[in-house]
PDB file of N, CA and C in Angstrom:
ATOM      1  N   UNK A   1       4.417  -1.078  -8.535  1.00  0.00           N
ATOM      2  CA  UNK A   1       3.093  -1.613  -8.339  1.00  0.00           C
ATOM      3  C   UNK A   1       3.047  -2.570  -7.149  1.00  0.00           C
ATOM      4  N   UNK A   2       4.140  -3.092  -7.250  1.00  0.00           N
ATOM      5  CA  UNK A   2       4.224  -4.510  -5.711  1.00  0.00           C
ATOM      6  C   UNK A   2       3.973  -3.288  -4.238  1.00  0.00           C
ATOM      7  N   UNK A   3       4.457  -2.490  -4.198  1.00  0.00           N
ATOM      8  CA  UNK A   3       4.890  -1.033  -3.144  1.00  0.00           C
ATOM      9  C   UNK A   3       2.842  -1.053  -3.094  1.00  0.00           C
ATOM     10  N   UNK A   4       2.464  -0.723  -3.993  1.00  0.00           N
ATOM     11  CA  UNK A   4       1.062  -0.225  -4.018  1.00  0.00           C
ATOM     12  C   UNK A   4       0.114  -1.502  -2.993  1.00  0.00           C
ATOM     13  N   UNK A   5       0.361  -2.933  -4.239  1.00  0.00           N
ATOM     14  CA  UNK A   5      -0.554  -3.764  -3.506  1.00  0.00           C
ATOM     15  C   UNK A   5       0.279  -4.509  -1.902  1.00  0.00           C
ATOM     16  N   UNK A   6       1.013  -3.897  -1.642  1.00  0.00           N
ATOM     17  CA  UNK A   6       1.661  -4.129  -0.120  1.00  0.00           C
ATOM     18  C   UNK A   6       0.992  -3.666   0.797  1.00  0.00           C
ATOM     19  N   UNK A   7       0.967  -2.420   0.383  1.00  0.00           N
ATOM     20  CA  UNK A   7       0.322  -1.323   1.361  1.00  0.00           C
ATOM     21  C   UNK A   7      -0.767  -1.800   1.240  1.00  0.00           C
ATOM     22  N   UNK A   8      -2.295  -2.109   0.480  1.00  0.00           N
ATOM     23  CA  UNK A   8      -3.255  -2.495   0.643  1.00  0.00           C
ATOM     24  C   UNK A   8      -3.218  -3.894   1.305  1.00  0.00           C
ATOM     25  N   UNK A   9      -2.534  -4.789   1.452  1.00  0.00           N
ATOM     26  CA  UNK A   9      -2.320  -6.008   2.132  1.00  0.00           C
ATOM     27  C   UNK A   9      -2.116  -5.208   3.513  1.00  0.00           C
ATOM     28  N   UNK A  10      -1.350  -4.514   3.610  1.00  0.00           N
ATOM     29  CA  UNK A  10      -0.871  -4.339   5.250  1.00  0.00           C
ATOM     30  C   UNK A  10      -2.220  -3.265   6.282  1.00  0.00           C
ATOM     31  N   UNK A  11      -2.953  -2.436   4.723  1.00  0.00           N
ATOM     32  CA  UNK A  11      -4.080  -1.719   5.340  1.00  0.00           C
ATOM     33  C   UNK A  11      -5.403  -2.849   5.967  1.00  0.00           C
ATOM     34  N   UNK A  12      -5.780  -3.230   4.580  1.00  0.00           N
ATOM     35  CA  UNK A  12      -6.852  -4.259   5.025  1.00  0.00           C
ATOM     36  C   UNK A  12      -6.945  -5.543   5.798  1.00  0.00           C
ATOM     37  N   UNK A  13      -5.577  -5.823   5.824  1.00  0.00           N
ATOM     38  CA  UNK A  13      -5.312  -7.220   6.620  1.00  0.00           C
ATOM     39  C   UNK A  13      -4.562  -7.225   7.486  1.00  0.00           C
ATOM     40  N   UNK A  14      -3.672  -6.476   7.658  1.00  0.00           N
ATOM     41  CA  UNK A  14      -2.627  -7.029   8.499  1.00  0.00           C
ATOM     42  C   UNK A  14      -2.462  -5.872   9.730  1.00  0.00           C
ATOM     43  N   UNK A  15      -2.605  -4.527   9.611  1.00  0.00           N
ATOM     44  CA  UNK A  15      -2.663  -3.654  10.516  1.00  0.00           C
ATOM     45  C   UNK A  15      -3.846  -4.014  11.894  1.00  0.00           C
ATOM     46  N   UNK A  16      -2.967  -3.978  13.228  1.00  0.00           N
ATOM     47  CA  UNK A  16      -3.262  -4.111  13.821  1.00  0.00           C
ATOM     48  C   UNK A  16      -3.665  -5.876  14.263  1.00  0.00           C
ATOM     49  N   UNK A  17      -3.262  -6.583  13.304  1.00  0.00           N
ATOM     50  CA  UNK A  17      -3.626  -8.231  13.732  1.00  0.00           C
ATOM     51  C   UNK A  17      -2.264  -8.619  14.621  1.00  0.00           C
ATOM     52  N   UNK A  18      -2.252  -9.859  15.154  1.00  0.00           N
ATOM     53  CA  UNK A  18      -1.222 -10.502  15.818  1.00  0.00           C
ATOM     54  C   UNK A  18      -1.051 -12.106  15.833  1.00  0.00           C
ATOM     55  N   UNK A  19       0.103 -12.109  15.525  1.00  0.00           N
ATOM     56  CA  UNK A  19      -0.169 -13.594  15.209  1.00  0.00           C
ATOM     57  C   UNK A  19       0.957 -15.138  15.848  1.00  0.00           C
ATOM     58  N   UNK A  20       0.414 -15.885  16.815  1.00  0.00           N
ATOM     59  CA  UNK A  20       1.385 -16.808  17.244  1.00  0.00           C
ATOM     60  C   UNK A  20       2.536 -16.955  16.384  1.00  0.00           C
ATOM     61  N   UNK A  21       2.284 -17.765  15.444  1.00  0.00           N
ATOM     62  CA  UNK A  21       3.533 -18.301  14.770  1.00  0.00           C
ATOM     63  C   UNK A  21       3.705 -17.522  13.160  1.00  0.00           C
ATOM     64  N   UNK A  22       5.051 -17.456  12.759  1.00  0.00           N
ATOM     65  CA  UNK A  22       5.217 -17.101  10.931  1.00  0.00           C
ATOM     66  C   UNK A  22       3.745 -18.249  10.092  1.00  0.00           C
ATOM     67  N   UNK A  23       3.484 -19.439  10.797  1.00  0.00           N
ATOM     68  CA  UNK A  23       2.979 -20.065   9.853  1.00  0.00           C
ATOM     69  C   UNK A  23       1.793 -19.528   9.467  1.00  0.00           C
ATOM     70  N   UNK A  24       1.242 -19.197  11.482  1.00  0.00           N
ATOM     71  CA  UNK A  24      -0.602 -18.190  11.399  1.00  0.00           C
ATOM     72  C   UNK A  24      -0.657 -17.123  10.389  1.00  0.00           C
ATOM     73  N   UNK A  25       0.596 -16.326  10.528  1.00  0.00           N
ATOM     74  CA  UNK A  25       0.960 -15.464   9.514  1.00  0.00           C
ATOM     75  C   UNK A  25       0.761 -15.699   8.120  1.00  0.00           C
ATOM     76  N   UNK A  26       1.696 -16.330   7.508  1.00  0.00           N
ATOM     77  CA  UNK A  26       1.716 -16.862   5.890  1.00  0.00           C
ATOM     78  C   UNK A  26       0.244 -17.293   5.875  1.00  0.00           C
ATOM     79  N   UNK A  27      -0.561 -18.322   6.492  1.00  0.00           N
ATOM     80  CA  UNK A  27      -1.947 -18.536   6.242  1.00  0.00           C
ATOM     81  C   UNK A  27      -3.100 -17.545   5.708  1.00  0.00           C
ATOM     82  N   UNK A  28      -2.875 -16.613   6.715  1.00  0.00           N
ATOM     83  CA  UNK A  28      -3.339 -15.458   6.855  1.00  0.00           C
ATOM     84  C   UNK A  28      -3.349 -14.687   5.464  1.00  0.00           C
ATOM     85  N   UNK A  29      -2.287 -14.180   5.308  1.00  0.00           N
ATOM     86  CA  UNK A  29      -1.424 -13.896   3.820  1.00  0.00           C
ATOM     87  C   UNK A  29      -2.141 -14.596   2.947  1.00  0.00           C
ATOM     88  N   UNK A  30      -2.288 -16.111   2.668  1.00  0.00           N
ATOM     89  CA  UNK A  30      -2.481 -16.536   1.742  1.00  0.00           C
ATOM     90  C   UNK A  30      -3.882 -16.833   1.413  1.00  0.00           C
ATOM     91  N   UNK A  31      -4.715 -16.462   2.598  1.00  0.00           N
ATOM     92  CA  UNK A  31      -6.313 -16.812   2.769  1.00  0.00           C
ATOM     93  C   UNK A  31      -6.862 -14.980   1.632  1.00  0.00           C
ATOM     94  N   UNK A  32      -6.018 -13.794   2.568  1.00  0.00           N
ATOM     95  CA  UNK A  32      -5.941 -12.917   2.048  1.00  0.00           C
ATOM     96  C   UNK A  32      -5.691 -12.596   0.337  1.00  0.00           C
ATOM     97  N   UNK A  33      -4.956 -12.966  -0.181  1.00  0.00           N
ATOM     98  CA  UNK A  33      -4.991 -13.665  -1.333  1.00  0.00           C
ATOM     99  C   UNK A  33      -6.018 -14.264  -2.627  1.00  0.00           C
ATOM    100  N   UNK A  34      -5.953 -15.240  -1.829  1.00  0.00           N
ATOM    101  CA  UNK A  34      -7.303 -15.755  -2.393  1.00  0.00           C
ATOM    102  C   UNK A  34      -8.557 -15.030  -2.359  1.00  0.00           C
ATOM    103  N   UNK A  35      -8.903 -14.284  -1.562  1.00  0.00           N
ATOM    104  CA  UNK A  35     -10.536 -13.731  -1.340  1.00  0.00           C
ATOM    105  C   UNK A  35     -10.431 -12.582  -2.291  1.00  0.00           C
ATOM    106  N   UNK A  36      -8.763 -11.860  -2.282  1.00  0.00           N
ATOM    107  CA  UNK A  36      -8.826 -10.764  -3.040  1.00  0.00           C
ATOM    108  C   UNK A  36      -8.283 -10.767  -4.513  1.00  0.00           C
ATOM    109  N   UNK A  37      -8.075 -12.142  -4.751  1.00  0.00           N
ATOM    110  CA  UNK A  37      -7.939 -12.477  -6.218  1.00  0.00           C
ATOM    111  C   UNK A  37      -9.232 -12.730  -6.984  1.00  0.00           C
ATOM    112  N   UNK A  38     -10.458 -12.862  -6.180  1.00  0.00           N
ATOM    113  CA  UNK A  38     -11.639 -13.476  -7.098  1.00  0.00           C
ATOM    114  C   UNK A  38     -12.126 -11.906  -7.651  1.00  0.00           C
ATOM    115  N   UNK A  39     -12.148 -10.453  -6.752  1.00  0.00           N
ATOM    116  CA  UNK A  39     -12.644  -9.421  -7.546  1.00  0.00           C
ATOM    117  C   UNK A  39     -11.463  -8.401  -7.701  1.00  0.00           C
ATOM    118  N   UNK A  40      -9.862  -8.839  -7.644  1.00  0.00           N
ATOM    119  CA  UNK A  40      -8.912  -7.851  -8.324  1.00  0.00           C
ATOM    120  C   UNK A  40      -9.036  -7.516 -10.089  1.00  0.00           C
ATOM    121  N   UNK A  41      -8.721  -6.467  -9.810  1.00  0.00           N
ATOM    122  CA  UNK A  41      -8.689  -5.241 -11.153  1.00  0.00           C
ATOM    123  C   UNK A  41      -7.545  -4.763 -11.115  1.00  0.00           C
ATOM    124  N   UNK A  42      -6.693  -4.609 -12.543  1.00  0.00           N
ATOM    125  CA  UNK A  42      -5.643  -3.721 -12.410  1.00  0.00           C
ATOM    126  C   UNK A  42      -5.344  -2.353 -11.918  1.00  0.00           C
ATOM    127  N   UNK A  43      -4.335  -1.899 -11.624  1.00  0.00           N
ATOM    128  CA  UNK A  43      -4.316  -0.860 -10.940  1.00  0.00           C
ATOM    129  C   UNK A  43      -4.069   0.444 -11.890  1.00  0.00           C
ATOM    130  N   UNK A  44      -4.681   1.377 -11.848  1.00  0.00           N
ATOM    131  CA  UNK A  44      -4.400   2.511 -12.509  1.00  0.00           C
ATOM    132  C   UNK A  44      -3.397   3.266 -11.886  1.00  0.00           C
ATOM    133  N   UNK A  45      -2.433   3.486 -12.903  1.00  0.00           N
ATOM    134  CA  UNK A  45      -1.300   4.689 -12.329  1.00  0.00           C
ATOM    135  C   UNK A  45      -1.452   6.185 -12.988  1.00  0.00           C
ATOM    136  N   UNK A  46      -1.873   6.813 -12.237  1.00  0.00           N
ATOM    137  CA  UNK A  46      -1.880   8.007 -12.414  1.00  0.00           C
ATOM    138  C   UNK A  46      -0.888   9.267 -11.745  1.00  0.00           C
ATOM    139  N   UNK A  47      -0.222   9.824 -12.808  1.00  0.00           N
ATOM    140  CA  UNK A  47       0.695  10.662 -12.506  1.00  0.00           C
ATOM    141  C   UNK A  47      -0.069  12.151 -12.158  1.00  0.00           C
ATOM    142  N   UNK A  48       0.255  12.884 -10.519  1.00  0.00           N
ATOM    143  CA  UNK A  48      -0.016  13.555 -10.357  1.00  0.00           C
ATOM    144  C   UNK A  48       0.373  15.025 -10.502  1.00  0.00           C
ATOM    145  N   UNK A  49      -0.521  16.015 -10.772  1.00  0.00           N
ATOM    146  CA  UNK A  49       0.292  17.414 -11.314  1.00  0.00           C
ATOM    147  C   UNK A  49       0.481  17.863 -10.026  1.00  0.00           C
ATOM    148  N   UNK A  50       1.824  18.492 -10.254  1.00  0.00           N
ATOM    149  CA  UNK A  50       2.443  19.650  -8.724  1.00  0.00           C
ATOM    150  C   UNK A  50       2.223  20.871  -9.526  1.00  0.00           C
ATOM    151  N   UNK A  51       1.730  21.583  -8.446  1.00  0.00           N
ATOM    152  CA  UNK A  51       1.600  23.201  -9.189  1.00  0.00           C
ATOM    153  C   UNK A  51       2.613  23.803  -8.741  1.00  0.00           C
ATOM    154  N   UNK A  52       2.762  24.969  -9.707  1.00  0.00           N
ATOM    155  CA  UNK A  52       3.659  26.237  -8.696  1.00  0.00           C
ATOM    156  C   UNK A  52       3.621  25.815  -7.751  1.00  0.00           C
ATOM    157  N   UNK A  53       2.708  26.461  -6.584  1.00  0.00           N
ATOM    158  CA  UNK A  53       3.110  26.685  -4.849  1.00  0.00           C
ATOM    159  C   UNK A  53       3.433  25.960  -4.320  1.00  0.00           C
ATOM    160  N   UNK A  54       2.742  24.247  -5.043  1.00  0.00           N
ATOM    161  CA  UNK A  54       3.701  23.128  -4.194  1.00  0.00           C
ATOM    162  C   UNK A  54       4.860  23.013  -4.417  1.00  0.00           C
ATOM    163  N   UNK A  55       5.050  23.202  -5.635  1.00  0.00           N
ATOM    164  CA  UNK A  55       6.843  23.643  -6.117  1.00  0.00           C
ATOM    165  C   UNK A  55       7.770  24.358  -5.060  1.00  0.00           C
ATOM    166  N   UNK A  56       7.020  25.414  -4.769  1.00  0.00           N
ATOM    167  CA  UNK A  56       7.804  26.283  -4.255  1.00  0.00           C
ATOM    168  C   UNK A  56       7.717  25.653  -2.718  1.00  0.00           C
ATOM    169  N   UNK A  57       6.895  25.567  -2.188  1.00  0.00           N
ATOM    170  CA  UNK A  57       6.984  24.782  -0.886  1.00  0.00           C
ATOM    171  C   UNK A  57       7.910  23.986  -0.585  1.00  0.00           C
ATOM    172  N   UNK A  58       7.877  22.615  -1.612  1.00  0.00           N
ATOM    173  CA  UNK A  58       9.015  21.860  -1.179  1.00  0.00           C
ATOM    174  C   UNK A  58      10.194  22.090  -1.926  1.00  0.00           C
ATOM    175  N   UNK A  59      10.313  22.970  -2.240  1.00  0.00           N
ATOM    176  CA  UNK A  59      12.046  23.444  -2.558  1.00  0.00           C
ATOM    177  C   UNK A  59      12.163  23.973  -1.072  1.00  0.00           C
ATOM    178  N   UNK A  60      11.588  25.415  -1.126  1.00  0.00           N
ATOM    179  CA  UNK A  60      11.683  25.567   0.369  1.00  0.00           C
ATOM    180  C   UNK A  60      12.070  24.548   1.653  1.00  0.00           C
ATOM    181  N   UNK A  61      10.837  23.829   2.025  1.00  0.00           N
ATOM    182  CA  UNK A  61      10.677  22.411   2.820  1.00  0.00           C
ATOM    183  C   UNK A  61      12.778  22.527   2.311  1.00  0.00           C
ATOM    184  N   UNK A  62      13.157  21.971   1.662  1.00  0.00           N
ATOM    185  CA  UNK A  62      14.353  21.166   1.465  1.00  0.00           C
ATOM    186  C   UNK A  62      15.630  22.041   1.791  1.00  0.00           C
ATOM    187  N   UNK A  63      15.321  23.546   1.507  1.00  0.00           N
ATOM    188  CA  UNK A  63      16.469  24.392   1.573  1.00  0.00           C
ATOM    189  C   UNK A  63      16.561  24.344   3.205  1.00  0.00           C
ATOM    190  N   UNK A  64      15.739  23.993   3.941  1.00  0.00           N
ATOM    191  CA  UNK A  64      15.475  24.376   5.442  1.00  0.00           C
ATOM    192  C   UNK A  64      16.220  23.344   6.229  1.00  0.00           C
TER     193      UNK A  64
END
């Protein structure tokens, strides 16, 4: 779940920013944080079905 809300930290905030110092950084981070703690919801994990053909694809994909 940490893997999940990373990636949404690095999509919505951090991709593409630049920042003088680690501190602008951590601020940043932690402003981020806060704005997205007042309307976070847990995360649903949902396990996805592979069918046949994707089956067979990435066996394939791997034998190659």
């Amino acid at each position: 779940m940490v893997e999940i809300w990373l990636g949404v930290l690095t999509r919505k905030s951090l991709r593409w920013a630049s920042f003088a110092t680690i501190e602008a950084l951590c601020g940043h981070i932690r402003k981020y944080i806060e704005a997205y703690n007042k309307t976070a919801k847990p995360f649903v994990w949902r396990k996805r079905e592979v069918k046949g053909a994707q089956l067979k694809n990435n066996l394939r994909n791997l034998c190659n």
